[in-house]
Protein backbone atom coordinates (compact mmCIF):
# COMPACT_ATOMS: atom_id res chain seq x y z
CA UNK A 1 -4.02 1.52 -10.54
CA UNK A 2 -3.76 0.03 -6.86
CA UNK A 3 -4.05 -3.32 -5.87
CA UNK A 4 -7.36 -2.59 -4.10
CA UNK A 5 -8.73 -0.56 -6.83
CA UNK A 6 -8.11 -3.45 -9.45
CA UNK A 7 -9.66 -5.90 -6.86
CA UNK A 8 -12.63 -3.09 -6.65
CA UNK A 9 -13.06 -3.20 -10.31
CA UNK A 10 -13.10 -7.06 -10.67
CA UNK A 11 -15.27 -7.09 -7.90
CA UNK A 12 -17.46 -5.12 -9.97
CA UNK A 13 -17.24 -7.18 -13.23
CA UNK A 14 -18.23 -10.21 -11.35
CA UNK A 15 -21.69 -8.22 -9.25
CA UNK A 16 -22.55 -7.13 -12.86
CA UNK A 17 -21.93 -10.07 -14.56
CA UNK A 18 -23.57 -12.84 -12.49
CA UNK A 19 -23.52 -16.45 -12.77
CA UNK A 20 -26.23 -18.13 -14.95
CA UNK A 21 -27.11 -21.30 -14.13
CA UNK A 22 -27.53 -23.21 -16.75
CA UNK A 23 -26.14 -21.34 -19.73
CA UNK A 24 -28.63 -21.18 -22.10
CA UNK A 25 -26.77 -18.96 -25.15
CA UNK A 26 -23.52 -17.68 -25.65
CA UNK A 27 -24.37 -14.14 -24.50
CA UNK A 28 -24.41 -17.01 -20.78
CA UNK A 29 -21.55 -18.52 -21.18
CA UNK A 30 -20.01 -15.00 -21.55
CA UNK A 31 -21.36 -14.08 -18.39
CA UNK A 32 -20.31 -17.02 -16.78
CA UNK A 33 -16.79 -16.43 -17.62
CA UNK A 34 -16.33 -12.91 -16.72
CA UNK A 35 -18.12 -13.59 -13.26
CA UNK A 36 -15.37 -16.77 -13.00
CA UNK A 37 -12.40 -15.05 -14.28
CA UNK A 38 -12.92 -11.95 -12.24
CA UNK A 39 -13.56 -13.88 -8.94
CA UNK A 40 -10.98 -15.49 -9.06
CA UNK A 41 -8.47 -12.77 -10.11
CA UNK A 42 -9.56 -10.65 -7.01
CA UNK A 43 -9.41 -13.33 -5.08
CA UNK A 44 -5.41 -14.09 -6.21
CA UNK A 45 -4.48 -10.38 -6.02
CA UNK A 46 -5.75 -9.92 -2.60
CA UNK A 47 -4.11 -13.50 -1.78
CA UNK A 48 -0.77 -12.32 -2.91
CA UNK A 49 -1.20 -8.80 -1.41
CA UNK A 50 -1.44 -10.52 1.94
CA UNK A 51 1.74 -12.35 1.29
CA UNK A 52 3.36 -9.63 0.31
CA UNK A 53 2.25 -7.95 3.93
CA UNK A 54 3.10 -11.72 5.60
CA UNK A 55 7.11 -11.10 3.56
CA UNK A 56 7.82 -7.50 4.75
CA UNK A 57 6.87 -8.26 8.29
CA UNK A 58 9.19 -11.01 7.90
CA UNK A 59 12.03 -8.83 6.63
CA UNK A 60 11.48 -6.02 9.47
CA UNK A 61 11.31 -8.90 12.23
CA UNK A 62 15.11 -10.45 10.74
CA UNK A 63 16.22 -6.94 11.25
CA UNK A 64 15.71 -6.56 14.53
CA UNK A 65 16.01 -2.60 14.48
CA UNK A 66 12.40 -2.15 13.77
CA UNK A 67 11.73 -1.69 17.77
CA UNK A 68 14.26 1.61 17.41
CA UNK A 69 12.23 2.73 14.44
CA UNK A 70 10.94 6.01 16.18
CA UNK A 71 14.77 6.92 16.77
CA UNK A 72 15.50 6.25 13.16
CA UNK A 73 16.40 3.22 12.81
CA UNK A 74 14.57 2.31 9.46
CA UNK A 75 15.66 5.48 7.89
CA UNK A 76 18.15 3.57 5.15
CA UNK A 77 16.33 0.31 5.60
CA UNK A 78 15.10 -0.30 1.67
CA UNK A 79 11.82 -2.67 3.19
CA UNK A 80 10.82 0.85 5.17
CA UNK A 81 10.70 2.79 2.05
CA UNK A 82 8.50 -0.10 -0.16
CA UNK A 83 5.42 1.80 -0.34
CA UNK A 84 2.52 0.28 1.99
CA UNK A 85 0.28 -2.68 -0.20
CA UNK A 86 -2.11 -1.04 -2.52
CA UNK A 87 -0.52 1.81 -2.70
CA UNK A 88 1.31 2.87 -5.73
């Protein structure tokens, strides 16, 4: 599964599962904890994904032979091949 299509699903989880305010029963609280949990876990993975995006930009800029790229340049270069974020 992709990064996007796990943010997707959790995305999901928390529309379907919506915040009750105030918890009333257990069945609630349940409710309230899925819709938290799965908030915030898209919210991290598409927070990391970004820094992962922010690193290899990094990477390709130290290289310097990213601007010779359509002459081949990045043909052995190991950050070139990492597949593109949220893509497996």
């Amino acid at each position: 599964m992709s990064y996007q299509q796990t943010v997707k699903s959790l995305r999901w989880l928390a529309f379907n599962f919506p915040e009750v305010t105030p918890a009333k029963d257990e069945t609630d609280r349940l409710s309230n904890c899925i819709h938290l949990y799965s908030t915030n876990g898209a919210a991290a993975i598409e927070k990391l994904t970004a820094e992962l995006r922010q690193c290899r930009n990094e990477l390709c800029l130290r290289c310097e032979q990213y601007k010779m790229a359509h002459k081949g340049a990045c043909d052995g270069c190991r950050w070139h091949k990492m597949p593109e974020v949220g893509i497996e």
